[in-house]
C-alpha atoms as a PDB file:
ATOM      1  CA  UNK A   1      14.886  26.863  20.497  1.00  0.00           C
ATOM      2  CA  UNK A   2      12.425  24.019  19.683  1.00  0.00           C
ATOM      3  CA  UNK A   3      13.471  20.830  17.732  1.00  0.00           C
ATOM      4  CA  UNK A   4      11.353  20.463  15.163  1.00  0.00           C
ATOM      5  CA  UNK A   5       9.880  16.822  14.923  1.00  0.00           C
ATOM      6  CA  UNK A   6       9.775  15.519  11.869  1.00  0.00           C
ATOM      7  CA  UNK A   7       6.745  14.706   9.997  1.00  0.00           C
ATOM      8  CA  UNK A   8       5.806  10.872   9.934  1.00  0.00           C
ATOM      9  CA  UNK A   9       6.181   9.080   6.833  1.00  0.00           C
ATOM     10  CA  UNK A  10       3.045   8.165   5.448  1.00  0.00           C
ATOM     11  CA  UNK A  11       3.643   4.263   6.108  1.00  0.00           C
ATOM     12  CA  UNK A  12       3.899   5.292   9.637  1.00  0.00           C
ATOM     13  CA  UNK A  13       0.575   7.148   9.463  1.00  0.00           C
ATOM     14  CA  UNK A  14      -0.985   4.726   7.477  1.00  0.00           C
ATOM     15  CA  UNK A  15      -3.703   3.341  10.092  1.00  0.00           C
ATOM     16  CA  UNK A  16      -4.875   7.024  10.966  1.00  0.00           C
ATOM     17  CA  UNK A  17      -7.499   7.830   8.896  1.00  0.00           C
ATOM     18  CA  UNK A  18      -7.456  11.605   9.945  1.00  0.00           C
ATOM     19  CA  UNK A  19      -3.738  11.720   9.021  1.00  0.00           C
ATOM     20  CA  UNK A  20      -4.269  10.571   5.772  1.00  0.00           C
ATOM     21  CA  UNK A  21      -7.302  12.321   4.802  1.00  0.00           C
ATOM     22  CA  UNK A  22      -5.082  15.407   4.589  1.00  0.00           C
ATOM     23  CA  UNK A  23      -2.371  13.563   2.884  1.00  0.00           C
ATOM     24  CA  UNK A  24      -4.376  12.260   0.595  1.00  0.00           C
ATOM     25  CA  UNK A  25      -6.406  15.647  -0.358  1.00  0.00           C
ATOM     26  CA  UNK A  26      -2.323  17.078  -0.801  1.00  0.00           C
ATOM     27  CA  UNK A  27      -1.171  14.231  -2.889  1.00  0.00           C
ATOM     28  CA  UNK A  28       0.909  12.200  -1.384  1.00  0.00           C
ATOM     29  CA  UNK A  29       4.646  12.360  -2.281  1.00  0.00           C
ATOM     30  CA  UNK A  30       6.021  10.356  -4.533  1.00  0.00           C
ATOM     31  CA  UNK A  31       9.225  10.073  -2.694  1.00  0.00           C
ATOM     32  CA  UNK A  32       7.401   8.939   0.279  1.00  0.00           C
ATOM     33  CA  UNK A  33       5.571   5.829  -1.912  1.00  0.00           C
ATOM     34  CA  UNK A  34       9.106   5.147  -3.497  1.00  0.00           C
ATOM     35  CA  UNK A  35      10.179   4.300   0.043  1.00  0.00           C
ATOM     36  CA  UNK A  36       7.424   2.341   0.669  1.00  0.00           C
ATOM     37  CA  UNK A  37       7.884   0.417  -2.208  1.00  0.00           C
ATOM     38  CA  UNK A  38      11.389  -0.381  -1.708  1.00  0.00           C
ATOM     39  CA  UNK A  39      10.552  -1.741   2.232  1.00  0.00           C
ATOM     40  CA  UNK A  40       7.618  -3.651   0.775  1.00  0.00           C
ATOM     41  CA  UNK A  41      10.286  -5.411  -2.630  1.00  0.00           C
ATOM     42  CA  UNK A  42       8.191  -3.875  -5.590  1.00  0.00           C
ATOM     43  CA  UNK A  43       9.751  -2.549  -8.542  1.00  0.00           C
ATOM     44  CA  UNK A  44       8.928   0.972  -9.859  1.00  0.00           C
ATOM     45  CA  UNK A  45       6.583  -0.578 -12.741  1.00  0.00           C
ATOM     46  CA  UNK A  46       5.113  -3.546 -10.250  1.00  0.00           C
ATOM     47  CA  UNK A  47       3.855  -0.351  -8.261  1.00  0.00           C
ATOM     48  CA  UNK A  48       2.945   1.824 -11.036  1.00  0.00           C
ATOM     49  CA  UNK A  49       0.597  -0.980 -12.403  1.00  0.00           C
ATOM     50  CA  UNK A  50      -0.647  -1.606  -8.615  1.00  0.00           C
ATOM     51  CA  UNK A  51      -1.458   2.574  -8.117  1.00  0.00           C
ATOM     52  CA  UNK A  52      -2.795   2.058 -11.746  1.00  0.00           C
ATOM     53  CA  UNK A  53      -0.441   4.902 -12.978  1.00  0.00           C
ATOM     54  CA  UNK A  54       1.445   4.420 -16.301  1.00  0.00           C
ATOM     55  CA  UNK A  55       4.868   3.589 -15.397  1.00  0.00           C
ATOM     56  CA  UNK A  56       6.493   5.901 -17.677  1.00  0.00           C
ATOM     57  CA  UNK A  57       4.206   9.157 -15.970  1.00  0.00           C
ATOM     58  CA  UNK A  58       5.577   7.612 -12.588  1.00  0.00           C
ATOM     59  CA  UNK A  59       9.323   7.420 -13.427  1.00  0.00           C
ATOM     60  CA  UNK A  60       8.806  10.996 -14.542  1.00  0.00           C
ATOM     61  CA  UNK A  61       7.192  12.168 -11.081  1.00  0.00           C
ATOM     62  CA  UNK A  62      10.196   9.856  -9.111  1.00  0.00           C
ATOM     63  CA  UNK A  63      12.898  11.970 -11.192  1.00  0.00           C
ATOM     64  CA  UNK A  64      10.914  14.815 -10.825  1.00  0.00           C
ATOM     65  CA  UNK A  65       9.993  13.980  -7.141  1.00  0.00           C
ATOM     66  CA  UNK A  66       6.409  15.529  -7.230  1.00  0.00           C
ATOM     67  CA  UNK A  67       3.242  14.427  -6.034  1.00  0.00           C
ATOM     68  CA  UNK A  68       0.576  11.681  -7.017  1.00  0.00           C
ATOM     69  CA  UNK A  69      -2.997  13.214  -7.799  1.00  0.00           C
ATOM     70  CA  UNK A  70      -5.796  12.272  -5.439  1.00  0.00           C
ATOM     71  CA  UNK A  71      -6.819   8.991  -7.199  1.00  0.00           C
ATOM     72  CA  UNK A  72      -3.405   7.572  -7.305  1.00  0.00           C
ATOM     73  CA  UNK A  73      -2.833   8.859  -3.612  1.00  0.00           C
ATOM     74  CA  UNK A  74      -6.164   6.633  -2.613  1.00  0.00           C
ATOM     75  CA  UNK A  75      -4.826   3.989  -4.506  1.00  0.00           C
ATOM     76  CA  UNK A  76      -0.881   3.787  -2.611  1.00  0.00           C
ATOM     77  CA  UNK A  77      -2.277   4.359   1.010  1.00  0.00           C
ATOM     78  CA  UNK A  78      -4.971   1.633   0.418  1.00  0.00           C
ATOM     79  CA  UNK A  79      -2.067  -0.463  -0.711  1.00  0.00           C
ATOM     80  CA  UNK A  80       0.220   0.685   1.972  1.00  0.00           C
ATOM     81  CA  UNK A  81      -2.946  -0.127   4.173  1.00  0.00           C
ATOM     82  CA  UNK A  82      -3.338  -3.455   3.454  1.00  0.00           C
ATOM     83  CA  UNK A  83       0.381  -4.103   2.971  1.00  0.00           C
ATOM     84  CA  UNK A  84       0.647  -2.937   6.703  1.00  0.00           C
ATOM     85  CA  UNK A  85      -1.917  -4.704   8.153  1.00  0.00           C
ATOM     86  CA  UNK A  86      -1.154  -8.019   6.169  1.00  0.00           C
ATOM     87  CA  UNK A  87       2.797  -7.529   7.932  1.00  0.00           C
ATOM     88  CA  UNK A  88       1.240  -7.537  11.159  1.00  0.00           C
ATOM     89  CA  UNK A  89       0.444 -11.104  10.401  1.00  0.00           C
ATOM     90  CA  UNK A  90       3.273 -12.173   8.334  1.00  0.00           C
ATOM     91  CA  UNK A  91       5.760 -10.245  10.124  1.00  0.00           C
ATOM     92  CA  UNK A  92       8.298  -9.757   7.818  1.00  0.00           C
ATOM     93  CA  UNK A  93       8.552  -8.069   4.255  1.00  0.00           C
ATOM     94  CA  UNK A  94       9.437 -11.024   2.618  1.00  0.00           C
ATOM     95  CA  UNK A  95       6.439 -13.414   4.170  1.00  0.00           C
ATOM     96  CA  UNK A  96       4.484 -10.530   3.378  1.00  0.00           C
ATOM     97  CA  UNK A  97       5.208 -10.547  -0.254  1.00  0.00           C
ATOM     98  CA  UNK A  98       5.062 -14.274  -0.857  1.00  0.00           C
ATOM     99  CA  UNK A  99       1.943 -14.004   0.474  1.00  0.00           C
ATOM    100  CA  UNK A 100       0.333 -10.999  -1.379  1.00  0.00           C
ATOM    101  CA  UNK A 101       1.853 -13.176  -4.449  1.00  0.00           C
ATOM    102  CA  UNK A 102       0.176 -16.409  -3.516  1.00  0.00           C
ATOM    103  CA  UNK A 103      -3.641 -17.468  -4.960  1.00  0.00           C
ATOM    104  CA  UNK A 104      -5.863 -17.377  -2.098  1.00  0.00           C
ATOM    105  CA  UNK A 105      -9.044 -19.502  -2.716  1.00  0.00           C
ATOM    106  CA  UNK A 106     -11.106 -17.199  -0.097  1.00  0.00           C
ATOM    107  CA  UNK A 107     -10.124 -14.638  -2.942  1.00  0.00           C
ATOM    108  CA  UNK A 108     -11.309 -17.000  -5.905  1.00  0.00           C
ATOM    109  CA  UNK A 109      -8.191 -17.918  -6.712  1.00  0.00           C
ATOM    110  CA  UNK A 110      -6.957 -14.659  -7.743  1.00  0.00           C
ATOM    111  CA  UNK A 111      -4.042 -12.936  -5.580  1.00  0.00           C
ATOM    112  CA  UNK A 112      -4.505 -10.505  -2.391  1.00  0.00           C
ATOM    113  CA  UNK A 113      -2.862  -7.614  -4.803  1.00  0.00           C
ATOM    114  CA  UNK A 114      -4.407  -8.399  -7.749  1.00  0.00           C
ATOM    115  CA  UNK A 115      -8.121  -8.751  -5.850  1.00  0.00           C
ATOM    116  CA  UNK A 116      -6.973  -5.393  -4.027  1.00  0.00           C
ATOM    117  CA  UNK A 117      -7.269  -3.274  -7.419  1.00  0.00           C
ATOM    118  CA  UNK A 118     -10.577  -1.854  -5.911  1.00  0.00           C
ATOM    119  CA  UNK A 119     -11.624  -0.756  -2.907  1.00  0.00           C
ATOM    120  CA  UNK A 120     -14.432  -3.507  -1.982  1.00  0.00           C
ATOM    121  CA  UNK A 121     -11.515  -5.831  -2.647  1.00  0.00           C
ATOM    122  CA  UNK A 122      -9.132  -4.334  -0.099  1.00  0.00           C
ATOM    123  CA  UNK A 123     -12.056  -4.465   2.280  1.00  0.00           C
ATOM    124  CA  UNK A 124     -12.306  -8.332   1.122  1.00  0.00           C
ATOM    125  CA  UNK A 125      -8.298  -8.726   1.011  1.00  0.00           C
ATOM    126  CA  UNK A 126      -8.536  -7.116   4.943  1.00  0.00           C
ATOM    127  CA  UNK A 127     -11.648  -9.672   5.752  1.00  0.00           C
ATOM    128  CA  UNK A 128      -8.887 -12.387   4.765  1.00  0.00           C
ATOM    129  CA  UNK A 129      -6.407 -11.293   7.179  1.00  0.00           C
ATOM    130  CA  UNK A 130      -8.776 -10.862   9.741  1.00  0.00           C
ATOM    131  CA  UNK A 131      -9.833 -14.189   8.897  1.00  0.00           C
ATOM    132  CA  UNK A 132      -6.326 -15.849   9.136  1.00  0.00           C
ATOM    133  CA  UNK A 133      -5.495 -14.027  12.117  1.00  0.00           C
ATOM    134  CA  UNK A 134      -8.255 -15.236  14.200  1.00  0.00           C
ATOM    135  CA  UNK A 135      -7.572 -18.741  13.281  1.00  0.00           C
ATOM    136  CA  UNK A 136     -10.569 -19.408  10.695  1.00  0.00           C
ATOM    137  CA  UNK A 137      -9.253 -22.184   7.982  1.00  0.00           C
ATOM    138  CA  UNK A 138      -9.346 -20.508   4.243  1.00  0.00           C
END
């Protein structure tokens, strides 16, 4: 008899775009985002007001442990996206979160989540990173 593998969380899957077309198109779980959020130190309404989601309609998928519809799915794996990428570079959650939290003046002087609301600011938000990791002074 086979083991059955387990399916990757979604963080894990994150940077493959194939993956998480499919994901997306399902919904992704809330469950799975919840996770996420606790790793990454957001609250259930700092990450209901990042996925643009009222936070009350979020705490009643979490309790009922459903999925998020298409446009909030976009909206948590382009956050998980950049969150990801941005811990590449900062290495650890907490680095990570001071930094998302910090007024970047690339950014014009807003924050890397609040600029990341959209999805020409993640790209801008990812140009940052880029930036920083290749040594280019902000």
């Amino acid at each position: 008899m086979k083991a059955s593998k387990a399916k990757p969380t979604i963080y894990e899957q994150v940077h493959d775009n194939h993956a998480m077309v499919q994901r997306v198109e399902e919904g992704l779980p809330v469950m799975d985002v919840v996770k996420f959020s606790k790793q990454a130190g957001f609250t259930n309404d700092e990450l209901a007001k990042l996925i643009n989601i009222p936070a009350r309609t979020y705490a009643r998928r979490v309790a009922d442990k459903s999925r998020l519809k298409v446009a909030e799915s976009e909206r948590a794996a382009r956050l998980m996206r950049i969150y990801a990428r941005a811990k590449e570079l900062f290495v650890t959650d907490e680095n990570t979160r001071g930094w998302f939290h910090a007024k970047i003046l690339a950014l014009g002087g807003r924050t890397p989540l609040d600029y990341a609301q959209t999805e020409p600011g993640a790209r801008e938000v990812e140009n940052v990173i880029g930036r920083i990791e290749h040594g280019i002074v902000m």
